[in-house]
PDB file of N, CA and C in Angstrom:
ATOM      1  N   UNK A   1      19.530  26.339 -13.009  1.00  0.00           N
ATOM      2  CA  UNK A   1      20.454  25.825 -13.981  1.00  0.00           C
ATOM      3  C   UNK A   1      21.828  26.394 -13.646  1.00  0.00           C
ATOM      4  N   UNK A   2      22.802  25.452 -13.794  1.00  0.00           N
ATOM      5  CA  UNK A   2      24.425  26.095 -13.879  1.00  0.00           C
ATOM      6  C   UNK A   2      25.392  24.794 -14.146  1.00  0.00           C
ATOM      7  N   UNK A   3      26.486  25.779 -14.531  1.00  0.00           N
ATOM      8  CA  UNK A   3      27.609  25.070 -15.253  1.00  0.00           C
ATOM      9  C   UNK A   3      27.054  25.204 -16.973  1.00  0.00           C
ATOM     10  N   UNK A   4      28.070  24.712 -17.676  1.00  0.00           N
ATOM     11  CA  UNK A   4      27.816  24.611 -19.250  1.00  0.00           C
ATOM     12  C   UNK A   4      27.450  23.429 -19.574  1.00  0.00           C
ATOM     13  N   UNK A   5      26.041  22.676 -20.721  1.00  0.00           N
ATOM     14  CA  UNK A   5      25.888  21.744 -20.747  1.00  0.00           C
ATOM     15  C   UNK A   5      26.059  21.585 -22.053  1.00  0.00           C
ATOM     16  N   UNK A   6      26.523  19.900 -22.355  1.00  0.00           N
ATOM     17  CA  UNK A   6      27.427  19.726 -23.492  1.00  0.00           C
ATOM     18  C   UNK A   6      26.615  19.967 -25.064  1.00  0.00           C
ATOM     19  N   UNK A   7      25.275  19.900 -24.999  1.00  0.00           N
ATOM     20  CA  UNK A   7      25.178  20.702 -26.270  1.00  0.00           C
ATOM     21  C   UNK A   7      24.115  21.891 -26.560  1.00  0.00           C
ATOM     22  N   UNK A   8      23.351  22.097 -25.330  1.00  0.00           N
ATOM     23  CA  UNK A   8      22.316  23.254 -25.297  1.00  0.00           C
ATOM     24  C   UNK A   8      22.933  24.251 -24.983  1.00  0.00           C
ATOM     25  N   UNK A   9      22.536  25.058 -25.394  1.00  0.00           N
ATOM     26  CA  UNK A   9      23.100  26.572 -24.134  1.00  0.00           C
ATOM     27  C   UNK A   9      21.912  26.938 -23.071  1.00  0.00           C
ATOM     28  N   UNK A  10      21.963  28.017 -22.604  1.00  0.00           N
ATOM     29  CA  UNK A  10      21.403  28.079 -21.401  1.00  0.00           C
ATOM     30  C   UNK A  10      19.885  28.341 -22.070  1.00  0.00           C
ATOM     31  N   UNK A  11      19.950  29.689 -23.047  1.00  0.00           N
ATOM     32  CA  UNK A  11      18.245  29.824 -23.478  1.00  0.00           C
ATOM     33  C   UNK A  11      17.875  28.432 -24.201  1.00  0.00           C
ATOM     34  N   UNK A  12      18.491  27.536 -24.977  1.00  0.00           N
ATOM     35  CA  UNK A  12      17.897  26.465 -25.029  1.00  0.00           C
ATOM     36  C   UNK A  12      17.266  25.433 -24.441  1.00  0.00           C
ATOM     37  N   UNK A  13      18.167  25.150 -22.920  1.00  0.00           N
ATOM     38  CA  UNK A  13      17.639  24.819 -21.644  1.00  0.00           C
ATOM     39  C   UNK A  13      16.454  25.238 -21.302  1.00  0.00           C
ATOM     40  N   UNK A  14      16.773  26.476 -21.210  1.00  0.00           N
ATOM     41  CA  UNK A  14      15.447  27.525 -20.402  1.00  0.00           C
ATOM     42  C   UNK A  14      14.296  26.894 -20.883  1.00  0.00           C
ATOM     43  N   UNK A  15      14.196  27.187 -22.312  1.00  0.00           N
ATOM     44  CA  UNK A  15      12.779  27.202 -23.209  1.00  0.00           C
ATOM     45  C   UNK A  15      12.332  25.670 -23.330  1.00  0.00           C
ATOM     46  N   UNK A  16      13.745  24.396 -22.896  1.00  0.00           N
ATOM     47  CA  UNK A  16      12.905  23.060 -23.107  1.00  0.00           C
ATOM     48  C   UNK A  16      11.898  22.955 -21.801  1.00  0.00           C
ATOM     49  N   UNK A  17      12.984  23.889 -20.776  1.00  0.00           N
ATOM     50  CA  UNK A  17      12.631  23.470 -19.352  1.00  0.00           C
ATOM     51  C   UNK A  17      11.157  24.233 -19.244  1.00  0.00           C
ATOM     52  N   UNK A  18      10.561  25.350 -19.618  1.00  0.00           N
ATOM     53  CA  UNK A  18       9.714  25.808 -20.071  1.00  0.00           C
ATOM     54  C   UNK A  18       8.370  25.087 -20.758  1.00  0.00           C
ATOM     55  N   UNK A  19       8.761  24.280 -21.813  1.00  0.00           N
ATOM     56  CA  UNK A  19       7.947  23.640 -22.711  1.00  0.00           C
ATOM     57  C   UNK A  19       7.556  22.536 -21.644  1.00  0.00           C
ATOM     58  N   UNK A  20       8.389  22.072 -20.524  1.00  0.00           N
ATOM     59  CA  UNK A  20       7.802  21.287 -19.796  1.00  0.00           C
ATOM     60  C   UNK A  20       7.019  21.425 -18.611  1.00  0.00           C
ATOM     61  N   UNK A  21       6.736  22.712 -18.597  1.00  0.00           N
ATOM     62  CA  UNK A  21       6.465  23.060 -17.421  1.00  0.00           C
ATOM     63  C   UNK A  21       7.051  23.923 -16.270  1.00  0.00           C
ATOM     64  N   UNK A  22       8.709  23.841 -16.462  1.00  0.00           N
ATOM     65  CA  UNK A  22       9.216  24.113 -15.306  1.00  0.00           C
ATOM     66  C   UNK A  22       9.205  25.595 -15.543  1.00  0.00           C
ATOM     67  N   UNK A  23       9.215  26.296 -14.139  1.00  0.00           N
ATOM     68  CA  UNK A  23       9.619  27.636 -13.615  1.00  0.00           C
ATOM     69  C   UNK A  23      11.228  27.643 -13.445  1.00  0.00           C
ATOM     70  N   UNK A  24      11.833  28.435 -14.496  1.00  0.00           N
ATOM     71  CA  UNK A  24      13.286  28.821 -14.413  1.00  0.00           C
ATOM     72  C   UNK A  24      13.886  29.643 -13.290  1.00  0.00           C
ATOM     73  N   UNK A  25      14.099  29.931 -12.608  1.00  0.00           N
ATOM     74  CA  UNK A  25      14.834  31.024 -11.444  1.00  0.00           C
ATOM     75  C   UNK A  25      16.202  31.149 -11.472  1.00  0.00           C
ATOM     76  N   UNK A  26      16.614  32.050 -11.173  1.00  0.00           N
ATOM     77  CA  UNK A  26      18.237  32.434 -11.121  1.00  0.00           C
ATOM     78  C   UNK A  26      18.782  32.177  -9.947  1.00  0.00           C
ATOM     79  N   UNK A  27      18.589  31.829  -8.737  1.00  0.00           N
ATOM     80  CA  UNK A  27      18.707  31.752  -7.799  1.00  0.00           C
ATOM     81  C   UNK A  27      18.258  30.157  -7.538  1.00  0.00           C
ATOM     82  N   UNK A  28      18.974  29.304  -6.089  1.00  0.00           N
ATOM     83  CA  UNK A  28      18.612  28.648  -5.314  1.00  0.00           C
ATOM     84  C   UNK A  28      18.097  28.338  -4.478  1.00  0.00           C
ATOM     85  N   UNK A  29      17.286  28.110  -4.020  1.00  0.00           N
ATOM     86  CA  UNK A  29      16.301  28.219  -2.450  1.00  0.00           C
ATOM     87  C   UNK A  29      15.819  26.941  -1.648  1.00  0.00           C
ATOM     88  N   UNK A  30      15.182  26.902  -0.783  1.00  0.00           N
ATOM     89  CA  UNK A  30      14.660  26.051  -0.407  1.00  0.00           C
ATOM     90  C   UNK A  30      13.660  25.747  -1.005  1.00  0.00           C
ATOM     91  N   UNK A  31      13.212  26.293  -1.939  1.00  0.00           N
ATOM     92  CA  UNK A  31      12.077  25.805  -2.625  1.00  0.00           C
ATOM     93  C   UNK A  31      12.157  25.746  -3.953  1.00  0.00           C
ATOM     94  N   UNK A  32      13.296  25.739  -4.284  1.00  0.00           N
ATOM     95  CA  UNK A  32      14.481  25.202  -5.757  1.00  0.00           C
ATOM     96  C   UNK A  32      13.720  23.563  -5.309  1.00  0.00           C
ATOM     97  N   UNK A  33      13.057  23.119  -6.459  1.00  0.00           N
ATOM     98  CA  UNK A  33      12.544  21.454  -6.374  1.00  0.00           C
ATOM     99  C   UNK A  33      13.973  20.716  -7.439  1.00  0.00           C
ATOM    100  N   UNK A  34      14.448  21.319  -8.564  1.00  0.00           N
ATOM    101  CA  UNK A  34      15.189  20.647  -9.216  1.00  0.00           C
ATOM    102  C   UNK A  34      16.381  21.653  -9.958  1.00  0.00           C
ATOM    103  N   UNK A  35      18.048  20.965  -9.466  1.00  0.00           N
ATOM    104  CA  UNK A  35      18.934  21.848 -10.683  1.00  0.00           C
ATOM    105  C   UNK A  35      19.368  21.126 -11.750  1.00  0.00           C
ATOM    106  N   UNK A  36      19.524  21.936 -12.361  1.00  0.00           N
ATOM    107  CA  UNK A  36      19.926  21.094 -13.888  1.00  0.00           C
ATOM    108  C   UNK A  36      21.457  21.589 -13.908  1.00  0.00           C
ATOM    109  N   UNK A  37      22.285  20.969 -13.819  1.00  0.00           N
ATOM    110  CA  UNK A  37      24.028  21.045 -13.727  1.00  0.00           C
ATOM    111  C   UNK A  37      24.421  20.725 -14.926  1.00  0.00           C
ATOM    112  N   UNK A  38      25.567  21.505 -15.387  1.00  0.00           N
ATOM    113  CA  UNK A  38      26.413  20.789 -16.056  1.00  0.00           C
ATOM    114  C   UNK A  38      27.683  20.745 -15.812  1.00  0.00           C
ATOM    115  N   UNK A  39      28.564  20.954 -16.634  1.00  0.00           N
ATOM    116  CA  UNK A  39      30.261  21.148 -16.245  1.00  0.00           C
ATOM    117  C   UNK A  39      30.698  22.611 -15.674  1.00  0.00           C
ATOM    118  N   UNK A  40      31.640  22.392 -14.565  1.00  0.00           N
ATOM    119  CA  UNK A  40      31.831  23.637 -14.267  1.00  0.00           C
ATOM    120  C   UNK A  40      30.908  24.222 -13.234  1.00  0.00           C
ATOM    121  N   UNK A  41      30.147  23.860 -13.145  1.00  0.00           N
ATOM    122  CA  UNK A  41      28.869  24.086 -12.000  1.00  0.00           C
ATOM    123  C   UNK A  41      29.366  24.031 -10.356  1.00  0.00           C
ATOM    124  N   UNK A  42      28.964  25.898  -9.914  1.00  0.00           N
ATOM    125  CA  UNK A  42      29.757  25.951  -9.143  1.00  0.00           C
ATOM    126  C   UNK A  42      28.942  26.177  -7.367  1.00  0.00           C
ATOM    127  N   UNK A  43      28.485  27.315  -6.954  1.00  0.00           N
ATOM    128  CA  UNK A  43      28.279  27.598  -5.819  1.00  0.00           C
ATOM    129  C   UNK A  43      26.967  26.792  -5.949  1.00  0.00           C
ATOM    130  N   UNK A  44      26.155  27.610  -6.700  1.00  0.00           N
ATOM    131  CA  UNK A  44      24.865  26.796  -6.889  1.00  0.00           C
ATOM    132  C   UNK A  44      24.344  25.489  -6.804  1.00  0.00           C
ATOM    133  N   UNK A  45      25.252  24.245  -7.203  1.00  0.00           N
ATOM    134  CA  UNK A  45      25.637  23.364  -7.008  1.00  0.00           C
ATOM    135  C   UNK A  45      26.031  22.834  -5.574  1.00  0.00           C
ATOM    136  N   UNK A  46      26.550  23.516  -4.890  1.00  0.00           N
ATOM    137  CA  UNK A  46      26.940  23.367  -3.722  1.00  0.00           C
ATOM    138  C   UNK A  46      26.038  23.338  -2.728  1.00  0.00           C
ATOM    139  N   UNK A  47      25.000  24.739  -3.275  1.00  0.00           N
ATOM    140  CA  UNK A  47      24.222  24.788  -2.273  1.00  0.00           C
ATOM    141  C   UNK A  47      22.581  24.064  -2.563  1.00  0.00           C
ATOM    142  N   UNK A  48      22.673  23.698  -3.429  1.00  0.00           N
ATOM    143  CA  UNK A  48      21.499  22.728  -4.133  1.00  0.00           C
ATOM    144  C   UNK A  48      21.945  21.062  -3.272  1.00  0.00           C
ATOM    145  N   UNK A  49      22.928  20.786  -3.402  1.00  0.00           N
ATOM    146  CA  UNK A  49      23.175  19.793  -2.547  1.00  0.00           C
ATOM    147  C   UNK A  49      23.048  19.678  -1.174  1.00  0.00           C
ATOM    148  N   UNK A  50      23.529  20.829  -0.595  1.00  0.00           N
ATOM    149  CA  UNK A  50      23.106  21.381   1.011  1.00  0.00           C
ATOM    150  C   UNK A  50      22.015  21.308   1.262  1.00  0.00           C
ATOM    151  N   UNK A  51      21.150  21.614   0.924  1.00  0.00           N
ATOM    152  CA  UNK A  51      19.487  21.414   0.928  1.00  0.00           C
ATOM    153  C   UNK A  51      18.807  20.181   0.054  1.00  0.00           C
ATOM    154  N   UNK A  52      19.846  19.393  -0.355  1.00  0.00           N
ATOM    155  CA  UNK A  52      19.081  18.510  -0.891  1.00  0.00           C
ATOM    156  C   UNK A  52      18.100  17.888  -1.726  1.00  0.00           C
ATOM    157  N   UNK A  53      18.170  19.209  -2.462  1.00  0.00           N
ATOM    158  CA  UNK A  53      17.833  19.062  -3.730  1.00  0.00           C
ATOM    159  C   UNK A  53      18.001  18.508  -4.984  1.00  0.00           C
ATOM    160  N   UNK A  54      17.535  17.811  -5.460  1.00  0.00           N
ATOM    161  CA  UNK A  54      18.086  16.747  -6.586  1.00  0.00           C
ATOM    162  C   UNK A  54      18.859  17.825  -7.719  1.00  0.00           C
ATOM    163  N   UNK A  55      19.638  16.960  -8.633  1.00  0.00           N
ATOM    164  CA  UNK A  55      20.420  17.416  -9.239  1.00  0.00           C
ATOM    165  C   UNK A  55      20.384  16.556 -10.502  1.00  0.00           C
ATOM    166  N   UNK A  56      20.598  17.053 -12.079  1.00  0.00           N
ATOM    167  CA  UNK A  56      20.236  16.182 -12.704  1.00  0.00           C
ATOM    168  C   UNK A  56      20.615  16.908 -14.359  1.00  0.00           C
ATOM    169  N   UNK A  57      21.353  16.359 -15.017  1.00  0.00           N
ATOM    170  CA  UNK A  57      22.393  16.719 -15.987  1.00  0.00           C
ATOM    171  C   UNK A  57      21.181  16.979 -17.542  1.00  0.00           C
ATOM    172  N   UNK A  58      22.191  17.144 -18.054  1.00  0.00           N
ATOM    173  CA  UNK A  58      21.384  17.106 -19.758  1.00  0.00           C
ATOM    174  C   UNK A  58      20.999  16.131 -20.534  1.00  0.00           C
ATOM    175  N   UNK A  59      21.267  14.623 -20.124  1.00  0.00           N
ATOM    176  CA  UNK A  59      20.958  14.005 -20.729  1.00  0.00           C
ATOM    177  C   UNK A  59      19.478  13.313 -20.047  1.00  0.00           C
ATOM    178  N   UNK A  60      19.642  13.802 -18.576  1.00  0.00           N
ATOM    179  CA  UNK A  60      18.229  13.596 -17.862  1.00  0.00           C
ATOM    180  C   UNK A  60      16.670  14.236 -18.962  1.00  0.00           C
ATOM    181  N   UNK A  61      17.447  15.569 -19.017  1.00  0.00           N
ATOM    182  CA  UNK A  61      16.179  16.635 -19.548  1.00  0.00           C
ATOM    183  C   UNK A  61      15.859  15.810 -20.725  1.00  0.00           C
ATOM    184  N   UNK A  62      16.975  15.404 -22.028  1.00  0.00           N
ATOM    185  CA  UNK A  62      16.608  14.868 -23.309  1.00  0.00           C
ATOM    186  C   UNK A  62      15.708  13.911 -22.752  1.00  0.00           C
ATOM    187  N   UNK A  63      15.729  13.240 -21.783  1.00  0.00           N
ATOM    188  CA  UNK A  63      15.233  11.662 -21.778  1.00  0.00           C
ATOM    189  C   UNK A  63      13.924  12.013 -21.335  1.00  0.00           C
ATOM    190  N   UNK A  64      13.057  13.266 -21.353  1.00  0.00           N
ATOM    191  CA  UNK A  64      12.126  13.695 -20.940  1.00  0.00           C
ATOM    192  C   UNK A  64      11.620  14.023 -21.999  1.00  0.00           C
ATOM    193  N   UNK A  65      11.410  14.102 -23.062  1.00  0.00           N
ATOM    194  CA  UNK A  65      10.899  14.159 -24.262  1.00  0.00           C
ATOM    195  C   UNK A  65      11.174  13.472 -25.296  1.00  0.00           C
ATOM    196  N   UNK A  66      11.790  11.873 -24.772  1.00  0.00           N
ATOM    197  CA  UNK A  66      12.321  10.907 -25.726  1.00  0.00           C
ATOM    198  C   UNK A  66      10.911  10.575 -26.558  1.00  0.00           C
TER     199      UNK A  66
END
């Protein structure tokens, strides 16, 4: 996760991303499967794209428990 997203904060993120399954990490890797960006989103971002890793905002996550 990085950058600020327009209405969760980050432990809110965490714990949806959680409830779904996902493994949170602080870090990027090659084995980073998905980032969740928002505004402001900076190195991490950069390097999530470098490797090609999908990328995918806050209104993605809502639409996952519509």
């Amino acid at each position: 996760m990085t950058g600020t997203l327009p209405t969760l904060s980050r432990e809110e993120a965490e714990a949806w991303l959680k409830r779904l399954g996902a493994k949170v990490t602080s870090s990027v890797s090659p084995k980073t499967t998905l980032l969740l960006a928002g505004e402001k989103a900076g190195s991490k971002l950069i390097k999530a794209e470098a490797l090609g890793i999908p990328v995918r905002d806050e209104a993605w996550l809502r639409s996952l428990e519509g």
